[in-house]
Protein backbone atom coordinates (compact mmCIF):
# COMPACT_ATOMS: atom_id res chain seq x y z
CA UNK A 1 0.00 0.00 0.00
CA UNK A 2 1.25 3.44 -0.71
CA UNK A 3 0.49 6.36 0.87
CA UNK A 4 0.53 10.07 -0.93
CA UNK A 5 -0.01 13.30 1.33
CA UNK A 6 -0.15 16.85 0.16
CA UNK A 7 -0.71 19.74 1.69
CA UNK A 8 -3.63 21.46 0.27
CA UNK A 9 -2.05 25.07 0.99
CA UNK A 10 0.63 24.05 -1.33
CA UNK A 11 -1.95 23.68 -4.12
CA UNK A 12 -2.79 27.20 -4.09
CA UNK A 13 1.06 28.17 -4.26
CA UNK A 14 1.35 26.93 -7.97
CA UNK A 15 2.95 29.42 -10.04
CA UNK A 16 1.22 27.78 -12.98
CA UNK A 17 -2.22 28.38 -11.51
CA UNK A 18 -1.62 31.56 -10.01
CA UNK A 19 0.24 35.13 -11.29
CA UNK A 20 2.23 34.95 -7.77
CA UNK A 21 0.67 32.89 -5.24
CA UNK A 22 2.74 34.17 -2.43
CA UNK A 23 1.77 37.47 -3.09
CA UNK A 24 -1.50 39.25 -0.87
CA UNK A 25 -3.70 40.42 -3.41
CA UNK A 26 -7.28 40.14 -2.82
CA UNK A 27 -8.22 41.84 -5.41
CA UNK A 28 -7.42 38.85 -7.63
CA UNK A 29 -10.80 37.47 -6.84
CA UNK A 30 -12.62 40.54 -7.91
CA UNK A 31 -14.37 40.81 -11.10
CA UNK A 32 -12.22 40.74 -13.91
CA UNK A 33 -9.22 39.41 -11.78
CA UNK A 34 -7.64 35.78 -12.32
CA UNK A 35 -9.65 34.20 -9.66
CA UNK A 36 -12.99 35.79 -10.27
CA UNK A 37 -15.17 32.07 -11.25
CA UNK A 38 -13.06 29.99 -9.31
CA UNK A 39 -14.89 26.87 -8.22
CA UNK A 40 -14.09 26.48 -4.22
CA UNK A 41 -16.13 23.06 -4.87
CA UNK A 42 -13.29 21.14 -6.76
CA UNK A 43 -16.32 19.78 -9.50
CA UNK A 44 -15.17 21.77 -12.57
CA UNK A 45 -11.11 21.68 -11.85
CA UNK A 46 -8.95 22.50 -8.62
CA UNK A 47 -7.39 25.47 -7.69
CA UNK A 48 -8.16 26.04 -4.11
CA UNK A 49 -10.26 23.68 -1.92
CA UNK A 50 -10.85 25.38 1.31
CA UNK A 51 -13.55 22.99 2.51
CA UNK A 52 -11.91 19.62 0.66
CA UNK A 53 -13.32 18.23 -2.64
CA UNK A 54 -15.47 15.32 -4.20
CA UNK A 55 -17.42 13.53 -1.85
CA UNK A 56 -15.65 14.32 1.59
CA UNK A 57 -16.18 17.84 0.68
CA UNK A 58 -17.45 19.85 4.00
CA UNK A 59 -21.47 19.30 3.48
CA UNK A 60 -21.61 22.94 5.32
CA UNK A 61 -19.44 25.49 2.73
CA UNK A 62 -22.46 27.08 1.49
CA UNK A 63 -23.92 28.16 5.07
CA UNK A 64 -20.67 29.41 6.21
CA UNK A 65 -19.58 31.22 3.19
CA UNK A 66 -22.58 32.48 3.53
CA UNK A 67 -22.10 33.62 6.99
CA UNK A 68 -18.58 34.80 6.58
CA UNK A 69 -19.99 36.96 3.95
CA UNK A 70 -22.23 38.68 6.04
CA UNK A 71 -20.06 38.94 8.91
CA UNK A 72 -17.02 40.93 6.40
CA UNK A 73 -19.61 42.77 5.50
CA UNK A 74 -20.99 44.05 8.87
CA UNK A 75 -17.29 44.81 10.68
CA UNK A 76 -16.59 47.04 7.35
CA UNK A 77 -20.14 48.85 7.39
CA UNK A 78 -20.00 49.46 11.47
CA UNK A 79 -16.34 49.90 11.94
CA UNK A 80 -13.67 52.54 10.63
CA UNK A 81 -10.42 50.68 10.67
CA UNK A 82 -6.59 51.31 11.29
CA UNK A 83 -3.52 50.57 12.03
CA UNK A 84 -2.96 50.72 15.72
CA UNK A 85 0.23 52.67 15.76
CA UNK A 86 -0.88 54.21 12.45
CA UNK A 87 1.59 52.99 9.70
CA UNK A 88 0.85 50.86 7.23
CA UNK A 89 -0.09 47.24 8.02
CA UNK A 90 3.50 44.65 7.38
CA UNK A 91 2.09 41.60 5.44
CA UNK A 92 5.36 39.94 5.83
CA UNK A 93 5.47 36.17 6.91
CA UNK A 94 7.29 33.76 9.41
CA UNK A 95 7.20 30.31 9.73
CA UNK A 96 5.96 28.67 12.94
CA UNK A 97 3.45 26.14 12.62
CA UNK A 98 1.84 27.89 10.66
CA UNK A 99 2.30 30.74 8.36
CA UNK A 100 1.49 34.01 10.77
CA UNK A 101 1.98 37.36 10.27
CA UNK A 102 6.16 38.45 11.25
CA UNK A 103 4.59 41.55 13.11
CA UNK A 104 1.41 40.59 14.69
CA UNK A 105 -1.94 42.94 13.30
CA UNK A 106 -2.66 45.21 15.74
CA UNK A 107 -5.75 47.06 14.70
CA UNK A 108 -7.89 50.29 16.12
CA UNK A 109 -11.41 50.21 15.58
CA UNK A 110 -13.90 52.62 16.27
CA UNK A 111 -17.63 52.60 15.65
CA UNK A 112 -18.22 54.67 12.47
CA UNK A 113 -21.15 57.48 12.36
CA UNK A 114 -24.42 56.94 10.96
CA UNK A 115 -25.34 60.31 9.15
């Protein structure tokens, strides 16, 4: 019997599937951007899988994307954000078990006006 593992993460670091996976950009999944239609489902082809793929896929993806849509939405429409010590915010990377941020996000958030 053989065994294969993979990471999944390293999937979505494929220079042939993605204009510079290690980058941040966001904006990549906007409209017009490289990742605009990309199936998170794994039935059409596999770029990214955050909730697996196939038949083990997570039977839940479409309440929480659901959710986490919503809840994106609500801390930008209540909340005026910035950087705590206000410079811009370092994206760069260290290695621990995970990936985490080199210089942890420390953000200040105050309850924006309703006019």
């Amino acid at each position: 019997m053989l065994v294969v593992n993979f990471t999944v993460a390293a999937m979505g670091w494929d220079p042939e599937v993605w204009e510079d996976p290690m980058a941040f950009k966001p904006e990549r999944f906007l409209s017009g951007g490289a990742g605009e239609g990309v199936d998170i489902t794994g039935s059409k082809e596999i770029k990214m899988m955050p909730f697996g793929a196939g038949r083990r896929i997570c039977p839940g993806s479409g309440l929480a994307v659901l959710h986490l849509e919503y809840f994106v939405a609500n801390l930008v429409w209540r909340f005026e954000w910035r950087a705590a010590d206000g410079d811009d915010v370092d994206l760069s990377e260290k290695q621990e078990f995970t990936v985490v941020m080199k210089n942890p996000l420390q953000a200040k958030i105050s309850q924006r006006v309703n006019k």
